[in-house]
Protein backbone atom coordinates (compact mmCIF):
# COMPACT_ATOMS: atom_id res chain seq x y z
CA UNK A 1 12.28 -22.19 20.64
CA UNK A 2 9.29 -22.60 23.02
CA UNK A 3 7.30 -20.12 24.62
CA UNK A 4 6.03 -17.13 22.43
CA UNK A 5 7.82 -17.36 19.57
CA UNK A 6 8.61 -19.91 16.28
CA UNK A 7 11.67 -19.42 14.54
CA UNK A 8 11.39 -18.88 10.62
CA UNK A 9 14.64 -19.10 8.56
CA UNK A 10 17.07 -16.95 10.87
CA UNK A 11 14.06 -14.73 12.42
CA UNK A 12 11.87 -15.11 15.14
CA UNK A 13 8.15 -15.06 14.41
CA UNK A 14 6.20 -14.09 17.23
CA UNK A 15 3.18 -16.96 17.77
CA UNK A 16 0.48 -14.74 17.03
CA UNK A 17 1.78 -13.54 13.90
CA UNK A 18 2.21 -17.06 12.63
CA UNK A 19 -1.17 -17.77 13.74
CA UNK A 20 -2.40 -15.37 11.24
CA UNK A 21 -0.33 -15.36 8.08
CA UNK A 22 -2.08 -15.47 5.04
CA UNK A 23 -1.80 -16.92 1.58
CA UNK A 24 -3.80 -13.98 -0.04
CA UNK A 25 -6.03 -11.20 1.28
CA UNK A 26 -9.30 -11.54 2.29
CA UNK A 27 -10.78 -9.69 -0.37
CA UNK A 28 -8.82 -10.94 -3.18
CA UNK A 29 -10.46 -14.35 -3.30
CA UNK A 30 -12.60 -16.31 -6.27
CA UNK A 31 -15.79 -15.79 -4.24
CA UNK A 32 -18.89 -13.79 -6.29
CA UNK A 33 -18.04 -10.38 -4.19
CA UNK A 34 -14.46 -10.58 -6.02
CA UNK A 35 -15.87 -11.71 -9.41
CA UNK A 36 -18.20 -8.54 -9.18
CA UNK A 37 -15.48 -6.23 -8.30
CA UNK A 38 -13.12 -7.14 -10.80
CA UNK A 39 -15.83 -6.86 -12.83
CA UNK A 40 -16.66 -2.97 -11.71
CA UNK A 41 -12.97 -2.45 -11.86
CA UNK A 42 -12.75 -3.25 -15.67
CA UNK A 43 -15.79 -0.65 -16.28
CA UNK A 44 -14.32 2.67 -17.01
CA UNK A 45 -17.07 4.77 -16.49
CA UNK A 46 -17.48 3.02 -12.60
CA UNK A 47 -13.86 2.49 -11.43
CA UNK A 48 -12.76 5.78 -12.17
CA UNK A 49 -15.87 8.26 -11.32
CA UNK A 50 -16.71 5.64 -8.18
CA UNK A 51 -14.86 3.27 -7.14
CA UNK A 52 -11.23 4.86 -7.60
CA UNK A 53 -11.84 7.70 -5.40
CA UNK A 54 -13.22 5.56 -2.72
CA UNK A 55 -10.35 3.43 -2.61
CA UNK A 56 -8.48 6.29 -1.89
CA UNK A 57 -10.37 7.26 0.72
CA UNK A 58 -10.36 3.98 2.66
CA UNK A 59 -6.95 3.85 2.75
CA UNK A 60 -6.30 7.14 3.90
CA UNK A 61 -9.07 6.77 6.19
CA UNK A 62 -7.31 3.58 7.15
CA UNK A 63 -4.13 4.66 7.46
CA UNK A 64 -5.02 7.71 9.61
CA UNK A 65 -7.42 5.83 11.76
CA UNK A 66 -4.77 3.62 12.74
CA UNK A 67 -2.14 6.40 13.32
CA UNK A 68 -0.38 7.05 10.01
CA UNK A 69 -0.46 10.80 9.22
CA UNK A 70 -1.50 9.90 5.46
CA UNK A 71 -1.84 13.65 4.54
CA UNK A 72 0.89 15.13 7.43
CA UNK A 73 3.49 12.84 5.61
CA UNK A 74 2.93 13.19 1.81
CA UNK A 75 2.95 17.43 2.84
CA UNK A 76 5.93 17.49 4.37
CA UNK A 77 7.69 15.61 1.86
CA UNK A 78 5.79 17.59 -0.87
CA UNK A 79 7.26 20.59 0.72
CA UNK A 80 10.53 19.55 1.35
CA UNK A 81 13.57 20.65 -1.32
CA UNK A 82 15.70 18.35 -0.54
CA UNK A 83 14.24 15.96 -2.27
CA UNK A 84 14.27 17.48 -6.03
CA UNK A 85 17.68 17.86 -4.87
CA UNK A 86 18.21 14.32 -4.25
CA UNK A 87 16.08 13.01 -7.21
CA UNK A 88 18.49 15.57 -9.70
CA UNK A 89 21.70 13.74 -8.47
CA UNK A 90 20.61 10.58 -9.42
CA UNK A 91 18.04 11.00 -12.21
CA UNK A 92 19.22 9.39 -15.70
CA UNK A 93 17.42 10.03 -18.55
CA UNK A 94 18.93 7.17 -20.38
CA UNK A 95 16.67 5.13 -18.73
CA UNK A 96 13.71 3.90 -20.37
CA UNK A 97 11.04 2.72 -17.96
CA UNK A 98 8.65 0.30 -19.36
CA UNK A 99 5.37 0.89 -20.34
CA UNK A 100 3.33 -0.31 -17.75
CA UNK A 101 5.51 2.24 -15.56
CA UNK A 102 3.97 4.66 -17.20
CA UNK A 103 0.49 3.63 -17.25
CA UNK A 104 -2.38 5.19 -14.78
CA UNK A 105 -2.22 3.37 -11.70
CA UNK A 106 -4.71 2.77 -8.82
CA UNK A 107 -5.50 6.31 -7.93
CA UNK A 108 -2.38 7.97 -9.91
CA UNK A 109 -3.39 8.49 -13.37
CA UNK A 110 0.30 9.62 -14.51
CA UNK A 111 1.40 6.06 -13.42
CA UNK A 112 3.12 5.36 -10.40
CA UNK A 113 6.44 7.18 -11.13
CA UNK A 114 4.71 10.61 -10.04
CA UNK A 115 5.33 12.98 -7.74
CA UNK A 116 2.19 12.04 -5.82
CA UNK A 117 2.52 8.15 -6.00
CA UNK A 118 6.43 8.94 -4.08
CA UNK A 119 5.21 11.08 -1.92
CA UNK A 120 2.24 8.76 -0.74
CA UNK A 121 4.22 5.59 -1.03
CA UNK A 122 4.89 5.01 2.94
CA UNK A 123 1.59 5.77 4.11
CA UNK A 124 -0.17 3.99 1.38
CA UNK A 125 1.81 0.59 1.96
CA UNK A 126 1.22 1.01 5.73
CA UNK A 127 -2.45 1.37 5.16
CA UNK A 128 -2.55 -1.76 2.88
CA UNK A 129 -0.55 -3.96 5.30
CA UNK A 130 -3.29 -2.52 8.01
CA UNK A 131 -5.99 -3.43 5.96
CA UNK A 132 -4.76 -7.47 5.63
CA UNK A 133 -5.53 -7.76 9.18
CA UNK A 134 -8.26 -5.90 10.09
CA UNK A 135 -9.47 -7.66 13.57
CA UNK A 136 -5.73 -8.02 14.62
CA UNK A 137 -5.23 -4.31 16.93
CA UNK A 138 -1.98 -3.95 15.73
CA UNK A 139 0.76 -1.05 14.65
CA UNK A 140 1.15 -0.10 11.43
CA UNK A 141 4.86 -1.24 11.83
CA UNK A 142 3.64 -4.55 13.19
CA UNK A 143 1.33 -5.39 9.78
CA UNK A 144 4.08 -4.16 8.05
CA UNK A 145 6.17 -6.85 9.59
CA UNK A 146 4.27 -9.16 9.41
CA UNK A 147 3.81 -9.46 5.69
CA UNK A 148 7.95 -8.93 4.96
């Protein structure tokens, strides 16, 4: 179609979103800045007494700056019964997850299957679609769109 919007598959894109899609984040690139990271990530000692924590804190800062109640969110669901409710009709311990499940994870050090991690899980990937376009002054729904 013309006008302000391209059509992708059966969707419409609107023109400023195509205009900024992206093959990969800014920072995860093969520049010196993302050598050194990965670098401080794979030292124990600084990605979990430094860097972890701060990560955490950008993207809550992030998320909340931009209108995502980070903390408001993973409280209420922390607080809500329901959801052990939920999670004991459909919990199967004849699964076996695999390792890497189980594994610390960014800034969950039981691994991504805790309580914490599901509880944070729609903030946190709001904040991180945020965070691939920082100069765009859009929603957290819009980034979100964007990169599905």
């Amino acid at each position: 179609p013309r006008g302000g919007a391209a059509r992708r598959g059966a969707a419409l894109v609107p023109r400023a979103a195509e205009a900024t899609q992206k093959a990969k984040p800014d920072w995860a690139g093969d520049d010196v800045l993302s050598k050194v990271v990965d670098a401080a990530i794979n030292n124990k000692v600084l990605y979990e007494g430094l860097m972890k924590p701060m990560a955490r804190r950008t993207l809550i800062n992030t998320a909340e700056k931009n209108g995502v109640a980070w903390r408001d969110i993973a409280a209420r669901l922390e607080k809500d019964p329901s959801i052990q409710k939920h999670f004991d009709a459909i919990k199967n311990d004849a699964i076996e997850y695999p390792e890497y499940y189980l594994k610390p994870f960014h800034a969950y050090a039981e691994g991504n299957l805790c309580w914490l991690a599901a509880f944070e899980a729609e903030p946190a990937t709001y904040s991180m679609a945020l965070r691939v376009y920082p100069k765009d002054r859009i929603t957290a729904e819009v980034a979100q769109a964007r990169l599905r």
